[in-house]
Structures are given as C-alpha cells and as structure tokens.
C-alpha atoms as a PDB file:
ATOM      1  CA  UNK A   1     -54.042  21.970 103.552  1.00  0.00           C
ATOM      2  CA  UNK A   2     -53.132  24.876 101.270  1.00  0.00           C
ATOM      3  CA  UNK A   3     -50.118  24.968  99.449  1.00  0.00           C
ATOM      4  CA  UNK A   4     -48.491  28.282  97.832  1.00  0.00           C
ATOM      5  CA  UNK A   5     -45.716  28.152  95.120  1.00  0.00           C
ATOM      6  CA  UNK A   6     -42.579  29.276  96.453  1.00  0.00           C
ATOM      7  CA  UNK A   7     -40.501  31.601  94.534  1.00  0.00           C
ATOM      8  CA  UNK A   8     -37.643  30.012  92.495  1.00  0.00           C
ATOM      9  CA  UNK A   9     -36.129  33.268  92.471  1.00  0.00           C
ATOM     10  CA  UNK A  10     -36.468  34.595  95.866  1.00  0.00           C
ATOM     11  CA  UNK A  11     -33.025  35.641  97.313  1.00  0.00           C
ATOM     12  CA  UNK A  12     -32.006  36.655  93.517  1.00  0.00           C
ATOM     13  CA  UNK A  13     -35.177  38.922  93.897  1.00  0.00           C
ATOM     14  CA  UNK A  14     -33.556  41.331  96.613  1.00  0.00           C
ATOM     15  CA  UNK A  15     -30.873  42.606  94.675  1.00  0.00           C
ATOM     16  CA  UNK A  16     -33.165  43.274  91.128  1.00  0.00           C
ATOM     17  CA  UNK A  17     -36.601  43.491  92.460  1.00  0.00           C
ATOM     18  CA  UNK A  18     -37.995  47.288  92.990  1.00  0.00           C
ATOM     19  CA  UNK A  19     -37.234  50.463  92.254  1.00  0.00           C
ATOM     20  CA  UNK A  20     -34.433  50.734  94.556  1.00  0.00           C
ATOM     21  CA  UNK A  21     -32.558  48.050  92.618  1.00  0.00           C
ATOM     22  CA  UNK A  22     -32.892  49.918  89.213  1.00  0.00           C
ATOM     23  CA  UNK A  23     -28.792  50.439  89.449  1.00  0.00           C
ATOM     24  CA  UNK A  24     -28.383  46.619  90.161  1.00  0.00           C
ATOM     25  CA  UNK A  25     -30.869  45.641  87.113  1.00  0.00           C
ATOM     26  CA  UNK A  26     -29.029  48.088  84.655  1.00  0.00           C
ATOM     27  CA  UNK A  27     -25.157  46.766  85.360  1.00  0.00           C
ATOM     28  CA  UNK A  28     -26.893  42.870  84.558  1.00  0.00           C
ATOM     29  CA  UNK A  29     -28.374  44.737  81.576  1.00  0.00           C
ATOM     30  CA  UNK A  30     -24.525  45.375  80.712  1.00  0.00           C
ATOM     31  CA  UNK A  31     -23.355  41.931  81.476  1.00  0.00           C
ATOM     32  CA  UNK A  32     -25.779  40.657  78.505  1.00  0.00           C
ATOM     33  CA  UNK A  33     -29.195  40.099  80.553  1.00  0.00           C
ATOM     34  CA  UNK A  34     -32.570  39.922  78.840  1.00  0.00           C
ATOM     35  CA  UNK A  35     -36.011  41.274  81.253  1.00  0.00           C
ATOM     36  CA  UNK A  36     -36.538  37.190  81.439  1.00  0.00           C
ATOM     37  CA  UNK A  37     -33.738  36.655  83.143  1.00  0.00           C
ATOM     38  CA  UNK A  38     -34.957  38.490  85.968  1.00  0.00           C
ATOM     39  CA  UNK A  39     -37.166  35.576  87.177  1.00  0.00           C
ATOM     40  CA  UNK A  40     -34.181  33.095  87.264  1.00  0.00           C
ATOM     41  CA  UNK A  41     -32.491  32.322  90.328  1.00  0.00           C
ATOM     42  CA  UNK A  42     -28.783  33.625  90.385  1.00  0.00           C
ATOM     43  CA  UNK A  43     -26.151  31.154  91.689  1.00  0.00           C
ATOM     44  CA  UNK A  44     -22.716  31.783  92.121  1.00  0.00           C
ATOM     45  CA  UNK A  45     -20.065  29.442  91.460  1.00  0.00           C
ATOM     46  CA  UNK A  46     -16.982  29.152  93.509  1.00  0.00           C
ATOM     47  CA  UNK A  47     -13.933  28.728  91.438  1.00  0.00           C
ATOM     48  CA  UNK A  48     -10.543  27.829  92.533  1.00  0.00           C
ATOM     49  CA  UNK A  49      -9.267  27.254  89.231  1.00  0.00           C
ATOM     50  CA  UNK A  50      -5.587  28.264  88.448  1.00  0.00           C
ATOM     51  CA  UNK A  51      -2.692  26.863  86.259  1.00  0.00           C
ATOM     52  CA  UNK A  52      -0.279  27.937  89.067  1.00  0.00           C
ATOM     53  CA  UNK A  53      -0.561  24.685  90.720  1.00  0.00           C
ATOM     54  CA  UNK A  54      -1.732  20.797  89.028  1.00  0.00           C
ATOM     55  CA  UNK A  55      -4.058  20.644  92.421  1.00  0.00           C
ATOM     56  CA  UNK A  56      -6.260  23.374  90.800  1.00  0.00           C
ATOM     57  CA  UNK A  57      -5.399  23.051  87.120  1.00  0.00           C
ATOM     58  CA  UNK A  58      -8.775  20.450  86.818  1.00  0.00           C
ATOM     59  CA  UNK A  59     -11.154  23.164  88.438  1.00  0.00           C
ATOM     60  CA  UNK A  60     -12.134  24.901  85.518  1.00  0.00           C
ATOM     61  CA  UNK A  61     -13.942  21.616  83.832  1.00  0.00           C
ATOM     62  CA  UNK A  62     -15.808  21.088  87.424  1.00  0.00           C
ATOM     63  CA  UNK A  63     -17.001  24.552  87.508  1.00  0.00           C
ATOM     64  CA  UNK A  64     -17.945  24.267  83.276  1.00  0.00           C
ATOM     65  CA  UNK A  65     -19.876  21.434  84.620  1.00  0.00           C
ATOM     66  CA  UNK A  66     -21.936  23.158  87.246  1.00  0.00           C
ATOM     67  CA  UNK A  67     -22.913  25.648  84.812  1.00  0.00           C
ATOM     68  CA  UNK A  68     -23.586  23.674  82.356  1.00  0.00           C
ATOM     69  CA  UNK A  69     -26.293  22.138  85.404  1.00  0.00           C
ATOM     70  CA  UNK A  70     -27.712  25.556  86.658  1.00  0.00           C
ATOM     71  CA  UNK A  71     -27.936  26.559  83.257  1.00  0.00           C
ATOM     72  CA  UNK A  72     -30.127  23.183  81.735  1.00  0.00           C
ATOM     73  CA  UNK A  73     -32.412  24.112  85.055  1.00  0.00           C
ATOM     74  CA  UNK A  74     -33.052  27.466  84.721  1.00  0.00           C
ATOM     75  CA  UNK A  75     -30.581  29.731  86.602  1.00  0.00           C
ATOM     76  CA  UNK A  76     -28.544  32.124  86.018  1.00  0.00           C
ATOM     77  CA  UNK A  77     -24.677  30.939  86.898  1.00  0.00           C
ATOM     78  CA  UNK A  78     -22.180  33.587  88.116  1.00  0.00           C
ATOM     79  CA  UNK A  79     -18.278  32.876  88.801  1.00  0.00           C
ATOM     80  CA  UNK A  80     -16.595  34.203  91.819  1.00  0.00           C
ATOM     81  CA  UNK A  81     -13.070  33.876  92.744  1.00  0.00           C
ATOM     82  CA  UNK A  82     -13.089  30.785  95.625  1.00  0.00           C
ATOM     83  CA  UNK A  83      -9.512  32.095  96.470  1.00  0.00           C
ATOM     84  CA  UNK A  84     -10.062  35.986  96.926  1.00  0.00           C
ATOM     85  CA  UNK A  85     -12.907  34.587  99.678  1.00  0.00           C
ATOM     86  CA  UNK A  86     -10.329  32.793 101.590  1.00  0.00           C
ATOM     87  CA  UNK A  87      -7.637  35.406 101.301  1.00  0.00           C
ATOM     88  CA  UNK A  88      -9.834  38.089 103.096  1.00  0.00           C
ATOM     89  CA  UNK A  89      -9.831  35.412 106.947  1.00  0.00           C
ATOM     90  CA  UNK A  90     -13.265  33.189 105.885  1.00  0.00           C
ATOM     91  CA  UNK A  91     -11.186  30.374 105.036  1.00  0.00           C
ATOM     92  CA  UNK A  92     -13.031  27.307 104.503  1.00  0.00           C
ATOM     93  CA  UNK A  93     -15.559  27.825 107.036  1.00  0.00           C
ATOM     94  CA  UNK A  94     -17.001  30.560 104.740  1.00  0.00           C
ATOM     95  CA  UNK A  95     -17.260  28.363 101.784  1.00  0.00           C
ATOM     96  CA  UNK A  96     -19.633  26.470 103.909  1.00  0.00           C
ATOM     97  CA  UNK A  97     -21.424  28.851 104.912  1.00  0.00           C
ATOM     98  CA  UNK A  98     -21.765  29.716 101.315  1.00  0.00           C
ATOM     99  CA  UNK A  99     -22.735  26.159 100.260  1.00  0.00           C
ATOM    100  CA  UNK A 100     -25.246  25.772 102.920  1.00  0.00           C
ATOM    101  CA  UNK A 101     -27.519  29.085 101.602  1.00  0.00           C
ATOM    102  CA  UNK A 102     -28.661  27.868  98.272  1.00  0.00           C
END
C-alpha cells in the first residue's frame, strides 16, 4: 500500500501559496515573517482574555500556553479576539466549529 506525506501546511497554503496570494504573503512579510515560515501551518488562537471581569482575567496565561505548544511544534500561532466572534450571532456554536477544523 502506498503512502504519500501529507502536507503539514495545507489549509495555511491557500491563503500564501501562488501568485494570487502575493498581497497575503507581503502583509505576513510586515508582521515579521521569514520565506521559512511559509511552510508552517498557521493556527489561530481564540482569546477571551480581558481584565474587565476575574472569569477571563486567567485567559491570557492559557492562550501563552498554547503558543508556547504550536510554537515548540512548528506552527505559526495567531491571536484572534474569541469575543468579537461571538458578538457578530456565532456564539459558541462557532467556536466549535472553529475547534473542530484544525
């Protein structure tokens, strides 16, 4: 039975692969990329940290962690804003979605 290598980077790859994604490459140029970085995997991390309110004050370390993780195995992390998702009617059912298509 054949095997082929499967593409660590493969849904990172359609928004910096091509010539068509020349604009997306050059703004990750501008946010400190190297060419190597390319081949990494992009993950985003949902953060819900805010010092509003002690049920999200601990957030921050959580998501430092899961950097810190993708990071050590090769990716590329990226923060997002877990509470701009939720205010726009995705709610928690998108974050599951979300979670579910790494």
């Amino acid at each position: 039975m054949a095997t082929f290598p499967i593409k660590i980077n493969r849904r990172s790859a359609n928004i910096t692969e091509g010539k068509s994604r020349a604009p997306n490459r050059s703004m990750y140029y501008a946010m400190g990329y190297q060419e190597g970085d390319f081949v990494k995997p992009m993950v985003g991390v949902a953060n819900g940290h805010s010092t509003i309110t002690p049920c999200n004050s601990g957030l921050q370390k959580l998501a430092d962690a899961a950097v810190a993780g993708i990071e050590e195995a090769g990716g590329n992390a990226h923060f997002w804003d877990a509470h701009h998702f939720g205010r726009h009617g995705h709610g928690h059912r998108g974050h599951e979605v979300l979670a579910g298509q790494s």
